[in-house]
N, C-alpha and C. Protein backbone atom coordinates (compact mmCIF):
# COMPACT_ATOMS: atom_id res chain seq x y z
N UNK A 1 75.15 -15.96 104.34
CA UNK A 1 73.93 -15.30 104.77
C UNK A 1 72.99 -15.15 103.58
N UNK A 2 72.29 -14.57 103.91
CA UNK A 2 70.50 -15.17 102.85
C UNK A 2 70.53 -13.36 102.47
N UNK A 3 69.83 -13.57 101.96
CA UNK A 3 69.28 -12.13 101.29
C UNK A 3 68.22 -11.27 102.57
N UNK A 4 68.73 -10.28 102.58
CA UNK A 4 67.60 -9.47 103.26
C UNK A 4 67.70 -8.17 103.32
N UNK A 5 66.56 -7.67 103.21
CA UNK A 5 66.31 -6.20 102.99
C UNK A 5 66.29 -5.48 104.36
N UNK A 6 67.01 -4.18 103.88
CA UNK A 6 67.68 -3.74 104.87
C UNK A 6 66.54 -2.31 105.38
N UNK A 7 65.27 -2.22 105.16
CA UNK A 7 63.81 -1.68 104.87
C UNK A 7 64.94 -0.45 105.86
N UNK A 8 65.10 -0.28 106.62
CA UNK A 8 65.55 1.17 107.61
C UNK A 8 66.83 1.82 106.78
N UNK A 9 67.25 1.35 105.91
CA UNK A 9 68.75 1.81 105.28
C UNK A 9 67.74 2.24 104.03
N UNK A 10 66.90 1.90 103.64
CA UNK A 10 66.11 2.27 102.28
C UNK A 10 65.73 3.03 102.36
N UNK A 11 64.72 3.43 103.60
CA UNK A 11 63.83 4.37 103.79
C UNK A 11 64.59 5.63 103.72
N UNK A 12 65.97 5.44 104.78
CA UNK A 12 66.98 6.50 105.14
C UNK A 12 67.66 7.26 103.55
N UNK A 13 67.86 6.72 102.64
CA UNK A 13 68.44 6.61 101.08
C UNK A 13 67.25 7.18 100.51
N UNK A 14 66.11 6.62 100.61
CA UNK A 14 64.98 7.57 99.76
C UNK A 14 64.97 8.87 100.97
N UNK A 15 64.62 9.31 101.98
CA UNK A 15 64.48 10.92 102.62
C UNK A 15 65.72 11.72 102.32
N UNK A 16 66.59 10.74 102.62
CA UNK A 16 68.05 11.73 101.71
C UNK A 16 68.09 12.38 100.34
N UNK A 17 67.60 11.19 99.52
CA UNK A 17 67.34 11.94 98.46
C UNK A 17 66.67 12.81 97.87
N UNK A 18 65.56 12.20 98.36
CA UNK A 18 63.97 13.28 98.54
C UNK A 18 64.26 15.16 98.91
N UNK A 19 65.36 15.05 100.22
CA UNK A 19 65.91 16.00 100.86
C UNK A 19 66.89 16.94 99.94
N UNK A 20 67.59 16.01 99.50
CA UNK A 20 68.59 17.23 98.24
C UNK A 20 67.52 17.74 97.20
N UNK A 21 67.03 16.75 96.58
CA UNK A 21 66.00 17.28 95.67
C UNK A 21 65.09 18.29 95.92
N UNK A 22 64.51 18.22 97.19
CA UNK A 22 64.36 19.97 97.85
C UNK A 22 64.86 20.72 98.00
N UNK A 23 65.73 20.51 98.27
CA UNK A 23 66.65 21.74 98.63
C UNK A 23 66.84 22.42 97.57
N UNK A 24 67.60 21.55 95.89
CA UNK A 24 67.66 22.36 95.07
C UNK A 24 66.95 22.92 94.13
N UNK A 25 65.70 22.57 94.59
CA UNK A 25 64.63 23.03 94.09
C UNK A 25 64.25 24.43 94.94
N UNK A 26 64.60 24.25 95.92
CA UNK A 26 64.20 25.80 96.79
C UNK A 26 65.16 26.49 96.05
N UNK A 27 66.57 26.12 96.05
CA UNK A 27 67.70 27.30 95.35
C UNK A 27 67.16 27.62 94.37
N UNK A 28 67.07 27.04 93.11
CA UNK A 28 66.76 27.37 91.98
C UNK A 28 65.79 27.84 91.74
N UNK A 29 64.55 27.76 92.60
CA UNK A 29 63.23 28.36 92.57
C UNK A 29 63.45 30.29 92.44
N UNK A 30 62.68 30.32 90.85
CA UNK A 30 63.06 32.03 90.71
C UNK A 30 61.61 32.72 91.62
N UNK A 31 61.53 33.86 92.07
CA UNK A 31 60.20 34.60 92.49
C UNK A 31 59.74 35.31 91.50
N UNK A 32 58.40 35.35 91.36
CA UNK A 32 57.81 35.65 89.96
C UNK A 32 57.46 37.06 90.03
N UNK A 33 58.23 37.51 88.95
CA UNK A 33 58.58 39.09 88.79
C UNK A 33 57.19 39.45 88.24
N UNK A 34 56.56 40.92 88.71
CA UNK A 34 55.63 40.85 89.10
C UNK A 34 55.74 42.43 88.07
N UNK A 35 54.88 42.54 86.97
CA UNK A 35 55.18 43.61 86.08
C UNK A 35 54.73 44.95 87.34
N UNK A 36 55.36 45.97 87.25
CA UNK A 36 55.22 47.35 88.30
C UNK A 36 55.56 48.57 86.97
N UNK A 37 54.24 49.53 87.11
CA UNK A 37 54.56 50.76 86.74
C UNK A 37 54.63 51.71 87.45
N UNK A 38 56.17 52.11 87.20
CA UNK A 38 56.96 52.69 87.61
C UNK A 38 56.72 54.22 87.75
N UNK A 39 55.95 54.37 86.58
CA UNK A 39 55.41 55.80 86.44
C UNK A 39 54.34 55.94 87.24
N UNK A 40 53.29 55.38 87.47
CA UNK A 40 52.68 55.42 88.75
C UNK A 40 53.09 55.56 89.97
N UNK A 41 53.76 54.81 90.22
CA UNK A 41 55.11 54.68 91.83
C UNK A 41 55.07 56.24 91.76
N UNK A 42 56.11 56.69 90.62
CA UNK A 42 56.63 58.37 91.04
C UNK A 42 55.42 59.14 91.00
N UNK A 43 54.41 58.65 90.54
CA UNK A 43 53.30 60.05 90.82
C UNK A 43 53.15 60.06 92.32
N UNK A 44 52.78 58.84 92.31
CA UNK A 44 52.28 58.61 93.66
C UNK A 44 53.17 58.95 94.68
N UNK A 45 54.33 58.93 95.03
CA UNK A 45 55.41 59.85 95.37
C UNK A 45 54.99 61.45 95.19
N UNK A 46 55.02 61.84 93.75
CA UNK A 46 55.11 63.35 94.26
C UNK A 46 53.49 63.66 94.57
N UNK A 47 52.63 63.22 94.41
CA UNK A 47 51.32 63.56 95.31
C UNK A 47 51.58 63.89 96.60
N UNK A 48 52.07 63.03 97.62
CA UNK A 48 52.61 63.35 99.16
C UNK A 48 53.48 64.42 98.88
């Protein structure tokens, strides 16, 4: 048999991969800590 590209097995191999590579990019993705004063918070607390 001759050479031939298998274009539906490729495509399938690149979204797979594409797909983990998201994924562990969502895991590892940190949420960006967001500086909070704290001492404000409790005033604002004992005001109420």
């Amino acid at each position: 048999m001759g050479y031939t590209k298998l274009i539906r097995k490729s495509r399938r191999n690149k979204t797979i991969a594409l797909k983990r590579v998201k994924t562990i990019q969502r895991l590892s993705a940190k949420p960006v800590i967001k500086k909070v004063d704290v001492e404000a918070i409790k005033a604002e607390f004992a005001a109420k």
